[in-house]
Protein backbone atom coordinates (compact mmCIF):
# COMPACT_ATOMS: atom_id res chain seq x y z
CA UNK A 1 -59.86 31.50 -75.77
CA UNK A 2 -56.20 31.97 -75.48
CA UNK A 3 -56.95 33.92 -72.02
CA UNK A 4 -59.96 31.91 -70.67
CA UNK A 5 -59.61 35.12 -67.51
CA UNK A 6 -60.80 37.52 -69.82
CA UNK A 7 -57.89 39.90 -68.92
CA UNK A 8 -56.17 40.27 -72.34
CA UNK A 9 -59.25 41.80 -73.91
CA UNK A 10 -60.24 43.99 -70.74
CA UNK A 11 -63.31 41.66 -70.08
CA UNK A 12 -63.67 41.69 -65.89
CA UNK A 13 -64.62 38.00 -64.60
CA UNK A 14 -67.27 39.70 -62.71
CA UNK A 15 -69.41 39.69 -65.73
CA UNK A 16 -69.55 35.86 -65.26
CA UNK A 17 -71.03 35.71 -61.55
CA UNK A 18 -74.24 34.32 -61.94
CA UNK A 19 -74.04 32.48 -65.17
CA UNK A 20 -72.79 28.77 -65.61
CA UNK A 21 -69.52 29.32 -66.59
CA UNK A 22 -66.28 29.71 -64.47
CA UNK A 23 -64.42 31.64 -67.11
CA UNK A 24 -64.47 32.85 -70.69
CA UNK A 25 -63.09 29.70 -72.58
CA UNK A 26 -66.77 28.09 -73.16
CA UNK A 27 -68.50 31.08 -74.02
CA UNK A 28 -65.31 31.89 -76.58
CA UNK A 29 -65.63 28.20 -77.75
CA UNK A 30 -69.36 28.99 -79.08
CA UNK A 31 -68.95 32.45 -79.84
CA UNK A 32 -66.04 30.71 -82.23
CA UNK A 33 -67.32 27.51 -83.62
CA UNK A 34 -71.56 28.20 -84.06
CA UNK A 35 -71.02 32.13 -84.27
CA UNK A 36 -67.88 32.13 -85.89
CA UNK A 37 -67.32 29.41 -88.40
CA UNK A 38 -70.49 28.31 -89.09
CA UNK A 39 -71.46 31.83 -90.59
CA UNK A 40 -68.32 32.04 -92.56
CA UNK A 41 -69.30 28.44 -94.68
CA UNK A 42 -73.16 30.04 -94.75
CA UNK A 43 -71.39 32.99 -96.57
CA UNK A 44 -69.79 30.76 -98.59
CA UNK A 45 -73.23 29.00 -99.54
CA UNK A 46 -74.88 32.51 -100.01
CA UNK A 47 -72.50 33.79 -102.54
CA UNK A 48 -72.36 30.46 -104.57
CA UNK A 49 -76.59 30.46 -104.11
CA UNK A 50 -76.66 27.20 -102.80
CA UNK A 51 -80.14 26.47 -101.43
CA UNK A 52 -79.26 25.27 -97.94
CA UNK A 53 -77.50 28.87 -97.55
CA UNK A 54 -80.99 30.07 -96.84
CA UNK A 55 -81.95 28.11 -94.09
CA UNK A 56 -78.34 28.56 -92.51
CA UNK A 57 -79.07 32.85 -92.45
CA UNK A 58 -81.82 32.08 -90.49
CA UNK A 59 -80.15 29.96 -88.12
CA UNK A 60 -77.44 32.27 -87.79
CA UNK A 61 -79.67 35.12 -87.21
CA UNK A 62 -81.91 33.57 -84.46
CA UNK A 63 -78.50 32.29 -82.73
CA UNK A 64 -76.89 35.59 -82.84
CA UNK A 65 -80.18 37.59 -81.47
CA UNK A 66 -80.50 34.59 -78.93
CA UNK A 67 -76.83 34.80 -77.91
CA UNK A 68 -77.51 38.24 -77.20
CA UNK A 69 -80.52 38.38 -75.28
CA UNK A 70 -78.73 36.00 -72.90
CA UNK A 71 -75.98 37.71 -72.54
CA UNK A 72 -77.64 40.97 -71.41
CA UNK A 73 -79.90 38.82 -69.43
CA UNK A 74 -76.43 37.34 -67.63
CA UNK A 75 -73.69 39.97 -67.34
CA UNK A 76 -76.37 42.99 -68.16
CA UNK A 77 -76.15 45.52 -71.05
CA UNK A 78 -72.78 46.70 -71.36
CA UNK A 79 -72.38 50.15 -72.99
CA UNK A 80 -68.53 50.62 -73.83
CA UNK A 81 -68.30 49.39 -76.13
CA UNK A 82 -71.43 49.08 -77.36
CA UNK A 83 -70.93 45.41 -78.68
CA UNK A 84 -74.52 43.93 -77.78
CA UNK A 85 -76.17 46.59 -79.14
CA UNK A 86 -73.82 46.47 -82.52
CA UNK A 87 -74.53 42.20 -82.73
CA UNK A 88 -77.75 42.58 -81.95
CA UNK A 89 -79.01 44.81 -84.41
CA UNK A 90 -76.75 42.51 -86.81
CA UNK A 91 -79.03 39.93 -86.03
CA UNK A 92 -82.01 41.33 -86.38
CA UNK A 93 -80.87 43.07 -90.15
CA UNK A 94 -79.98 39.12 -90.91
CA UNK A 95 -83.05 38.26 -89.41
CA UNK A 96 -84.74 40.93 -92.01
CA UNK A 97 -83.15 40.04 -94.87
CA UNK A 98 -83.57 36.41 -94.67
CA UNK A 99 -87.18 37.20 -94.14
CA UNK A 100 -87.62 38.95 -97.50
CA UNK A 101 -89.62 36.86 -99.95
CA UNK A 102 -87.30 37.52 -102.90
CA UNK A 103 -84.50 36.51 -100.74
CA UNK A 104 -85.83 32.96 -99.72
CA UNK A 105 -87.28 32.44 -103.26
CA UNK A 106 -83.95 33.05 -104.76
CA UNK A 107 -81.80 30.88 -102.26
CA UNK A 108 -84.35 27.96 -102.08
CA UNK A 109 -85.64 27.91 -105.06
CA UNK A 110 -89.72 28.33 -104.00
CA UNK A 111 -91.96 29.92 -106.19
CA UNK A 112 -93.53 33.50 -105.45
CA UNK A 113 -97.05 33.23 -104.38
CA UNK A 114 -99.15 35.97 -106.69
CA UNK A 115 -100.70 38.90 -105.12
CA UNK A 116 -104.65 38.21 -104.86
């Protein structure tokens, strides 16, 4: 955000024709704040098991994979580095995890349905 250009970290501003921003500060703003922050207090509510936790994974996963399809939809897949590919399997293993029925009984406190 420091470099809105893109420059410092070797990002070209050609990635950004065709997409609604002008530079890099608004896409570093929510890769920051929603993709940044917000995952670091949902780790904080994961470790401490705090029921809301759960519900924040999910959130965080579906942004992330969202975020991602975008992007490649925008600027195209990049492949050095391989950075989409990396966050985008991230969000998908969150995606997974969260999705595990052991997982969202533990963090929300619902009951296991019995096998029939």
């Amino acid at each position: 955000m420091r470099d809105p250009t893109g420059r410092s970290m070797g990002i070209p501003s050609v990635w950004l024709e065709g997409s609604p921003f002008g530079d890099y500060l608004i896409p570093g703003v929510i890769l920051l704040l929603p993709l940044g922050v917000v995952p670091l207090i949902v780790a904080h509510g994961l470790l401490r098991r705090r029921p809301w936790s759960w519900y924040g994974a999910l959130l965080i996963g579906v942004m992330l994979v969202v975020w991602i399809i975008v992007e490649v939809l925008v600027i195209g897949y990049q492949t050095d580095p391989p950075l989409q590919l990396v966050y985008g399997l991230v969000g998908v293993a969150i995606l997974a995890l969260v999705s595990l029925s052991s997982v969202r009984c533990e963090l929300t406190g619902a009951r296991r349905k019995p096998n029939s």
